[in-house]
PDB file of N, CA and C in Angstrom:
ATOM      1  N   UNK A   1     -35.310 -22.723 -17.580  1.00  0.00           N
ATOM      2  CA  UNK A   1     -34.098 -23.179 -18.234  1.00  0.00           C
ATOM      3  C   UNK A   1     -32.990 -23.317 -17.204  1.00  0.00           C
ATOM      4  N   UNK A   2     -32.228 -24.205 -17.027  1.00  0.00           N
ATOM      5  CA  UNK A   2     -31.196 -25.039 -16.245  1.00  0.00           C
ATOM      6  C   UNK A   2     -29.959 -24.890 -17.038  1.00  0.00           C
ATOM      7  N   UNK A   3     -28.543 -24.052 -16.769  1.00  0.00           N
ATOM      8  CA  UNK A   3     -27.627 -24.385 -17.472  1.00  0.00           C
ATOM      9  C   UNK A   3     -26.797 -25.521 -16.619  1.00  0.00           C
ATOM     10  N   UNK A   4     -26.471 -26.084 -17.509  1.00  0.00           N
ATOM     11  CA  UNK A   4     -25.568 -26.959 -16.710  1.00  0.00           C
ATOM     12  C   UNK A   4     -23.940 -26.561 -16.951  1.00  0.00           C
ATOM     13  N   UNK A   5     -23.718 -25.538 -17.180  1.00  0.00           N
ATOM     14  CA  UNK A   5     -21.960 -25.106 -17.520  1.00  0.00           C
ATOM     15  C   UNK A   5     -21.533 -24.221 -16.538  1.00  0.00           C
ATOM     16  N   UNK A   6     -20.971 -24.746 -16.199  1.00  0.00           N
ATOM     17  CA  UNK A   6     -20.248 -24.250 -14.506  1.00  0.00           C
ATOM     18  C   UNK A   6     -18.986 -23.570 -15.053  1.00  0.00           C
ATOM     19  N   UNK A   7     -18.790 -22.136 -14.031  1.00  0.00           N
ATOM     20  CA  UNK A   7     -17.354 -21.296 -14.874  1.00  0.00           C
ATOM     21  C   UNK A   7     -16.377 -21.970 -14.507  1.00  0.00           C
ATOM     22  N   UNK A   8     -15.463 -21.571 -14.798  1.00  0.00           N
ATOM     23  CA  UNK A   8     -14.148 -21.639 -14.778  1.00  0.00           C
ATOM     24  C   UNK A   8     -13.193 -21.092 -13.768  1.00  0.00           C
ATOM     25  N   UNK A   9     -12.235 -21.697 -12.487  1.00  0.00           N
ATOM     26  CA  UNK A   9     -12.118 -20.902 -11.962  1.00  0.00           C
ATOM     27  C   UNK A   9     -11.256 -19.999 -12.224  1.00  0.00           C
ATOM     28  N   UNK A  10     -10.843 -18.390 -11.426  1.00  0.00           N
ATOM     29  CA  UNK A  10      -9.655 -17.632 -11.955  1.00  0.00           C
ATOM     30  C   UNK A  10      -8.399 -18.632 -11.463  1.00  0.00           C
ATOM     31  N   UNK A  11      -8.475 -19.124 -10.605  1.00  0.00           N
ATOM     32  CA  UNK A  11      -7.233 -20.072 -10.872  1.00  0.00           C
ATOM     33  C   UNK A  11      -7.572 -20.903  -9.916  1.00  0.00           C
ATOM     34  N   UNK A  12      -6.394 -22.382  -9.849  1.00  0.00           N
ATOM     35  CA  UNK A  12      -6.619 -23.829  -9.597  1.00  0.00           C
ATOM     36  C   UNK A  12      -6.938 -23.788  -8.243  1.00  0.00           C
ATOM     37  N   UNK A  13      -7.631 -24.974  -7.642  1.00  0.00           N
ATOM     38  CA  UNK A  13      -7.794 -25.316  -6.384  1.00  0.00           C
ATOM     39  C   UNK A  13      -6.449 -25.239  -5.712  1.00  0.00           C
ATOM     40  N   UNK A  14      -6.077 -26.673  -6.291  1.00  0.00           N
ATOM     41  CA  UNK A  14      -4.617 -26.153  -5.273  1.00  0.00           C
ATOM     42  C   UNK A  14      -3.726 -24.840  -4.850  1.00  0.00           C
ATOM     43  N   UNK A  15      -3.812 -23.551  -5.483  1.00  0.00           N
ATOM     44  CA  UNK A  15      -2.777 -22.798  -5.557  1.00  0.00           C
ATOM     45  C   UNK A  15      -3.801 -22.193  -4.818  1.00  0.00           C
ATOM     46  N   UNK A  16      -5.166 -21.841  -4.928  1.00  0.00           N
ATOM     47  CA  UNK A  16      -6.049 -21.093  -3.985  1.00  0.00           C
ATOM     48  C   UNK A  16      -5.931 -21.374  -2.810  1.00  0.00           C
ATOM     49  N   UNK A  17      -5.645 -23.230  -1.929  1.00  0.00           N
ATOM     50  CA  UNK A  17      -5.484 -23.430  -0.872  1.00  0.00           C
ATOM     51  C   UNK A  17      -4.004 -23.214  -0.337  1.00  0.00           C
ATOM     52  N   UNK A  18      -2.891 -23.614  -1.320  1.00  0.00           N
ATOM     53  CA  UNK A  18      -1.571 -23.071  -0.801  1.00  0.00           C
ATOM     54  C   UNK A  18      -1.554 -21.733  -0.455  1.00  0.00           C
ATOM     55  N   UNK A  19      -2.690 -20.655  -1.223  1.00  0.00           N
ATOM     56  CA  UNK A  19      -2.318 -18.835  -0.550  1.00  0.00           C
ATOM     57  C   UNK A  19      -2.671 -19.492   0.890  1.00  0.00           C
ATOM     58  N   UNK A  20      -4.238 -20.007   0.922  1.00  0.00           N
ATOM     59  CA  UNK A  20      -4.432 -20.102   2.447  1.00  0.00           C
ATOM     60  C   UNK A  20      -3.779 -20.508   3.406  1.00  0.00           C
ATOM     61  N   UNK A  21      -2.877 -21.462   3.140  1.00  0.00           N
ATOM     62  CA  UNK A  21      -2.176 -22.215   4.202  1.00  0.00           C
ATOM     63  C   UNK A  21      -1.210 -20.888   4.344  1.00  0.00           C
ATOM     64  N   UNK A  22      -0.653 -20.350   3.040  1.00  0.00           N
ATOM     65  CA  UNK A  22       0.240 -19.507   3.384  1.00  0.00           C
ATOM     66  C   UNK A  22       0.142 -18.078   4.644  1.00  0.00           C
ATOM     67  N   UNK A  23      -0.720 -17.359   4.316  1.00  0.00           N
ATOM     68  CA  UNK A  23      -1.816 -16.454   4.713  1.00  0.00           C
ATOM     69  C   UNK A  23      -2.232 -16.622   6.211  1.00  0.00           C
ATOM     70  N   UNK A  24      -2.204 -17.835   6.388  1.00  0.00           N
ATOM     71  CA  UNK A  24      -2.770 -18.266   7.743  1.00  0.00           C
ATOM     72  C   UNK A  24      -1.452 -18.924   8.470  1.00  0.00           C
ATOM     73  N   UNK A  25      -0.449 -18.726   8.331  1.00  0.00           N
ATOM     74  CA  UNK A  25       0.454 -19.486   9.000  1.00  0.00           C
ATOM     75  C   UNK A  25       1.440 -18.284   9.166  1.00  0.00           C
ATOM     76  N   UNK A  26       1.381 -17.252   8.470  1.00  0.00           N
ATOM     77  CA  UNK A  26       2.571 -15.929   8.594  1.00  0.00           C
ATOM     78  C   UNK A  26       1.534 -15.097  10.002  1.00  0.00           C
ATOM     79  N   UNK A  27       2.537 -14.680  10.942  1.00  0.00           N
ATOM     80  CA  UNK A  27       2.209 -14.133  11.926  1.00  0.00           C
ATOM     81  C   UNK A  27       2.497 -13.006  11.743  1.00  0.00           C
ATOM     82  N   UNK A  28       2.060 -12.414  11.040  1.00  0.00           N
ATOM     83  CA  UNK A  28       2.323 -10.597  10.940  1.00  0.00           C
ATOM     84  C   UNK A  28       0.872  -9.890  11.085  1.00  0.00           C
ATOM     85  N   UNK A  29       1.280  -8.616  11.028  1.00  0.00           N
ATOM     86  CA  UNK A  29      -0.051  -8.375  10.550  1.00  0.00           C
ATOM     87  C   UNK A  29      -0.834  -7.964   9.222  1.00  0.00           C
ATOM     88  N   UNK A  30      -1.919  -7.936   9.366  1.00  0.00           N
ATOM     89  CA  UNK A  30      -2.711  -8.324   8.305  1.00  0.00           C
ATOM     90  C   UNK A  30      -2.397  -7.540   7.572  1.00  0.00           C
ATOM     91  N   UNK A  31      -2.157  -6.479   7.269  1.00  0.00           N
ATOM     92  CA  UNK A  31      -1.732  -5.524   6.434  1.00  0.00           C
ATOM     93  C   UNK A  31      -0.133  -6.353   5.458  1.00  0.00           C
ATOM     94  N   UNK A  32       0.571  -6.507   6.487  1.00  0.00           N
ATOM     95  CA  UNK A  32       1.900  -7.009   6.029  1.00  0.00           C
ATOM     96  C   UNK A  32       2.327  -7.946   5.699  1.00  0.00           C
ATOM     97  N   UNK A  33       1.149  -9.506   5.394  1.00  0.00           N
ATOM     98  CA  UNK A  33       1.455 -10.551   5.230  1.00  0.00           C
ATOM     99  C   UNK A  33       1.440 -10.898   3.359  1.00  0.00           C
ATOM    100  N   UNK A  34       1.331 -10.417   2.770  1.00  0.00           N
ATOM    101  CA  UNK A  34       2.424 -10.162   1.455  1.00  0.00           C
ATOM    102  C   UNK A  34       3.230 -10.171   0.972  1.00  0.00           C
ATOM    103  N   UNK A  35       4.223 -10.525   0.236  1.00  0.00           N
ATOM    104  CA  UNK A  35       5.937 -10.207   0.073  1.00  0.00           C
ATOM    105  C   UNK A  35       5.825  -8.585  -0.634  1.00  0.00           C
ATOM    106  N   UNK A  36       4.680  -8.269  -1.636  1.00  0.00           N
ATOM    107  CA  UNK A  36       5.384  -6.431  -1.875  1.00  0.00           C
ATOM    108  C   UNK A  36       4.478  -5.544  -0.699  1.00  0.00           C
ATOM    109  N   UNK A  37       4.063  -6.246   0.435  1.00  0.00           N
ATOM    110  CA  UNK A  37       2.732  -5.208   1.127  1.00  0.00           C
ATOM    111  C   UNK A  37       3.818  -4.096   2.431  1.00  0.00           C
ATOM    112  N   UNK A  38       5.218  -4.626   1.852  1.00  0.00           N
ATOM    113  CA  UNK A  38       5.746  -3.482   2.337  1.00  0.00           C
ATOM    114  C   UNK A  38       5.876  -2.518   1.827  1.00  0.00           C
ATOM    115  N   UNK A  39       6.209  -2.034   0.727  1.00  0.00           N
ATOM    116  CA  UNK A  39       6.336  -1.280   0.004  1.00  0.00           C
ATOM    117  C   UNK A  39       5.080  -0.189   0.089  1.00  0.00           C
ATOM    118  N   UNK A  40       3.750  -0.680  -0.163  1.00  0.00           N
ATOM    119  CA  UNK A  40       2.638  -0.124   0.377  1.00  0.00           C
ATOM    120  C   UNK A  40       1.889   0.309   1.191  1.00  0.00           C
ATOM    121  N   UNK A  41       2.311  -0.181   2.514  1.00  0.00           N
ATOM    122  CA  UNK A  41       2.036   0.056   3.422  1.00  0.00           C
ATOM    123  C   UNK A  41       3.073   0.565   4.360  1.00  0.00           C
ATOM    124  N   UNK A  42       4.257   0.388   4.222  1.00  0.00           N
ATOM    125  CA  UNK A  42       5.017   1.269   4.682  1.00  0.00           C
ATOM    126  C   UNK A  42       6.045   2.129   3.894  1.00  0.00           C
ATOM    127  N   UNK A  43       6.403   2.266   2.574  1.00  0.00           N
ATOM    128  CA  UNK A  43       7.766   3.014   2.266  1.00  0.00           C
ATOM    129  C   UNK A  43       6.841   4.089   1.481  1.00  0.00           C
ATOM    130  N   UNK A  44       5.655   4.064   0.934  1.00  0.00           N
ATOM    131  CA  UNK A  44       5.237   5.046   0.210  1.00  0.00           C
ATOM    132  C   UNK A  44       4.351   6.326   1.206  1.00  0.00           C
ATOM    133  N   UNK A  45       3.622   5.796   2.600  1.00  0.00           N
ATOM    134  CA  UNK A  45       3.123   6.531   3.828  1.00  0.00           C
ATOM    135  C   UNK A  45       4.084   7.487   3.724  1.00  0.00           C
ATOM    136  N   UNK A  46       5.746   6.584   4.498  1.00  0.00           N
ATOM    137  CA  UNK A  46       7.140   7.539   5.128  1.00  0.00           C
ATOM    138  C   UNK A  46       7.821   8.754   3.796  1.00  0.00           C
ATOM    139  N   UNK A  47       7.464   7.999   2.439  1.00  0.00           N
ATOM    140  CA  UNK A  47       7.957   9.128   1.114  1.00  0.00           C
ATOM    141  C   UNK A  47       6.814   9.872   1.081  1.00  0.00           C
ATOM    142  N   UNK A  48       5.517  10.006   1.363  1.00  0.00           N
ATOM    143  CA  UNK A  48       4.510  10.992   1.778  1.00  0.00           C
ATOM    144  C   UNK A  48       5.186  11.746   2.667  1.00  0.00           C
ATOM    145  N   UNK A  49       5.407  11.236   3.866  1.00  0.00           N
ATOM    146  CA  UNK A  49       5.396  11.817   5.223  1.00  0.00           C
ATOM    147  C   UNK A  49       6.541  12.991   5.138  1.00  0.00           C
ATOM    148  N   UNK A  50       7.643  12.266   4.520  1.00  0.00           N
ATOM    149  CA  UNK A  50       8.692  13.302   4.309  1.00  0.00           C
ATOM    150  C   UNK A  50       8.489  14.308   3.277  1.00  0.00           C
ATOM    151  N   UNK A  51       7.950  13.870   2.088  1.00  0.00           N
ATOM    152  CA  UNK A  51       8.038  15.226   1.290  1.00  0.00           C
ATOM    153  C   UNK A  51       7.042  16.418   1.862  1.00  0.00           C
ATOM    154  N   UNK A  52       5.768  15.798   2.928  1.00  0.00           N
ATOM    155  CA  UNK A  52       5.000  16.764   3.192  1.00  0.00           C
ATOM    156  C   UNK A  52       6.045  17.507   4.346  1.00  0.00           C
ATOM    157  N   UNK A  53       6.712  16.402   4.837  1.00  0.00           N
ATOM    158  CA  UNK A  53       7.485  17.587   6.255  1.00  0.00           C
ATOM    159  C   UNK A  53       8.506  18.422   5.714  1.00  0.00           C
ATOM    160  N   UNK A  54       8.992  17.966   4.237  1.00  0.00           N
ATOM    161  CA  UNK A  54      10.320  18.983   3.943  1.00  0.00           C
ATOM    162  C   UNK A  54       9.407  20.682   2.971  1.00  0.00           C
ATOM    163  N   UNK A  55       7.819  20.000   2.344  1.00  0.00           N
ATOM    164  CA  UNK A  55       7.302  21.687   2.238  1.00  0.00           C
ATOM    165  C   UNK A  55       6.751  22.431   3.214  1.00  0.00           C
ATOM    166  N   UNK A  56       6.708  21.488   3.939  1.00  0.00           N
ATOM    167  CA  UNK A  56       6.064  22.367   5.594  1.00  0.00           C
ATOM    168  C   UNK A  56       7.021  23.322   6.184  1.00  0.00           C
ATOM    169  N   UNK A  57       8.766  22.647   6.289  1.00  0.00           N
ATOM    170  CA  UNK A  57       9.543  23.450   6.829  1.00  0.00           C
ATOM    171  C   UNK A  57      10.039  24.680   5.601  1.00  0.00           C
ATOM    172  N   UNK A  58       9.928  24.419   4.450  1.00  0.00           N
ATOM    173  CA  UNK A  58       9.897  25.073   3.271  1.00  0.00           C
ATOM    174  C   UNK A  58       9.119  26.187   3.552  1.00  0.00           C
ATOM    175  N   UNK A  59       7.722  26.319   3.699  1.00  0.00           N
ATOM    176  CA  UNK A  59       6.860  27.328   3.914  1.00  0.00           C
ATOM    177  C   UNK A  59       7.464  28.248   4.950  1.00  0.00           C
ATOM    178  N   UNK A  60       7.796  27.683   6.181  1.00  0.00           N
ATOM    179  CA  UNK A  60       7.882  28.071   7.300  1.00  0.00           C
ATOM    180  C   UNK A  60       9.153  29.025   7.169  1.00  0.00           C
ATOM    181  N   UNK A  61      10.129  28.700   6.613  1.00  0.00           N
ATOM    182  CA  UNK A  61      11.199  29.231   6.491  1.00  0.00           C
ATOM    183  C   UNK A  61      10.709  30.350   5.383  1.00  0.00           C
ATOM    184  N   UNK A  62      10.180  30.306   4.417  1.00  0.00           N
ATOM    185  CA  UNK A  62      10.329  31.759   3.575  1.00  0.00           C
ATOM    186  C   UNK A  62       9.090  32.369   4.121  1.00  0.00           C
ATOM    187  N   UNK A  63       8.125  31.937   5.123  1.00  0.00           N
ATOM    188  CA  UNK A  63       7.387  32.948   5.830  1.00  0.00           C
ATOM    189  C   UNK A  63       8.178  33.637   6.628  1.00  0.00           C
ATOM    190  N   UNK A  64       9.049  32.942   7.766  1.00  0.00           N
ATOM    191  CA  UNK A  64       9.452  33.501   8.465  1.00  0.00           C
ATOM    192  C   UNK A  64      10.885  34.690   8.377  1.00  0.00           C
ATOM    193  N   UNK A  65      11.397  34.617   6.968  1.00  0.00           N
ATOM    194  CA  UNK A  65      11.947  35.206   6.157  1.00  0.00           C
ATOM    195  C   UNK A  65      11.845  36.536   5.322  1.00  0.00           C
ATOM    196  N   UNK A  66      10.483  35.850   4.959  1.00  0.00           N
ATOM    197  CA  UNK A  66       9.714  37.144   3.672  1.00  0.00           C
ATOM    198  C   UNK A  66      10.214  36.820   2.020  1.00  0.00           C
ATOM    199  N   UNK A  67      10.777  35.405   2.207  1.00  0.00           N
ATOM    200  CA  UNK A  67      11.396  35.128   0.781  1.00  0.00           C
ATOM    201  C   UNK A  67      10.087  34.306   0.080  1.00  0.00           C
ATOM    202  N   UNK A  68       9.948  34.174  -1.358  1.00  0.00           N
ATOM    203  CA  UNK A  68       9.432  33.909  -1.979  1.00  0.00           C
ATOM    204  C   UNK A  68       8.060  34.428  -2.258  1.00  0.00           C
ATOM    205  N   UNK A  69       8.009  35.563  -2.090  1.00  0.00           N
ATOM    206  CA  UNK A  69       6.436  36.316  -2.059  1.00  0.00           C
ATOM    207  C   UNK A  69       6.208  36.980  -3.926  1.00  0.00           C
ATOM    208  N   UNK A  70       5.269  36.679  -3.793  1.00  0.00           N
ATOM    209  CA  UNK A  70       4.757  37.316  -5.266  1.00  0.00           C
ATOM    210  C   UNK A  70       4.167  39.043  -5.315  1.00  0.00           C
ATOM    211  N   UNK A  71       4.520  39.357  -6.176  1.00  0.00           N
ATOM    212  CA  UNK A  71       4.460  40.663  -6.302  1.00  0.00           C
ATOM    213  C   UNK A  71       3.556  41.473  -6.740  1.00  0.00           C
TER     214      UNK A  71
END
Protein backbone atom coordinates (compact mmCIF):
# COMPACT_ATOMS: atom_id res chain seq x y z
CA UNK A 1 0.00 0.00 0.00
CA UNK A 2 1.32 3.52 -1.31
CA UNK A 3 -0.08 6.61 0.47
CA UNK A 4 -0.03 9.33 -1.54
CA UNK A 5 -0.79 12.21 1.32
CA UNK A 6 2.16 14.06 2.10
CA UNK A 7 2.11 16.05 5.75
CA UNK A 8 1.84 19.22 6.27
CA UNK A 9 4.55 21.38 7.06
CA UNK A 10 4.96 22.93 10.82
CA UNK A 11 5.32 26.01 8.98
CA UNK A 12 5.79 27.71 5.37
CA UNK A 13 8.75 27.40 3.12
CA UNK A 14 9.38 30.81 3.00
CA UNK A 15 9.58 31.70 6.73
CA UNK A 16 11.75 28.36 7.21
CA UNK A 17 14.28 29.91 4.64
CA UNK A 18 14.06 33.58 6.02
CA UNK A 19 15.20 31.85 9.80
CA UNK A 20 18.07 30.56 7.54
CA UNK A 21 19.17 33.49 5.86
CA UNK A 22 18.67 35.02 9.21
CA UNK A 23 20.75 32.48 11.34
CA UNK A 24 23.45 32.43 8.87
CA UNK A 25 24.14 36.00 8.37
CA UNK A 26 24.24 37.09 12.39
CA UNK A 27 27.88 36.77 13.45
CA UNK A 28 27.59 35.86 17.00
CA UNK A 29 27.85 32.98 18.53
CA UNK A 30 25.92 30.10 18.23
CA UNK A 31 24.54 30.09 21.45
CA UNK A 32 23.52 33.88 21.09
CA UNK A 33 22.10 34.22 17.74
CA UNK A 34 18.40 34.53 18.98
CA UNK A 35 16.72 37.71 20.11
CA UNK A 36 15.60 35.98 23.86
CA UNK A 37 19.01 33.55 23.82
CA UNK A 38 20.25 36.18 26.07
CA UNK A 39 18.34 35.87 28.70
CA UNK A 40 19.27 32.09 28.74
CA UNK A 41 22.33 31.90 28.26
CA UNK A 42 23.52 34.63 30.01
CA UNK A 43 21.25 36.49 32.80
CA UNK A 44 19.87 33.28 34.38
CA UNK A 45 23.88 31.39 34.63
CA UNK A 46 24.98 35.17 36.46
CA UNK A 47 21.29 35.00 38.84
CA UNK A 48 22.62 31.33 39.57
CA UNK A 49 26.06 32.45 40.03
CA UNK A 50 25.15 35.11 42.48
CA UNK A 51 22.64 33.59 44.62
CA UNK A 52 25.07 30.56 44.95
CA UNK A 53 27.99 33.17 45.90
CA UNK A 54 25.75 35.22 48.37
CA UNK A 55 24.88 31.41 50.40
CA UNK A 56 28.40 30.53 50.17
CA UNK A 57 29.50 33.77 51.93
CA UNK A 58 26.31 33.21 54.14
CA UNK A 59 27.65 29.82 55.36
CA UNK A 60 31.01 31.09 55.79
CA UNK A 61 30.14 33.87 57.92
CA UNK A 62 27.86 32.00 60.56
CA UNK A 63 30.56 29.20 60.53
CA UNK A 64 33.05 31.41 61.18
CA UNK A 65 30.90 33.06 63.84
CA UNK A 66 29.05 30.09 65.49
CA UNK A 67 25.68 31.80 64.50
CA UNK A 68 22.93 29.84 63.26
CA UNK A 69 23.60 26.36 64.75
CA UNK A 70 20.81 24.05 65.77
CA UNK A 71 20.47 22.79 69.04
Amino acid sequence: MTSTATEVPFRPREKLLDKQRFFQNVHKHTYLKGPMDKITSVAIPLGLVAACTALIAQGIYNMSHGVGKKE
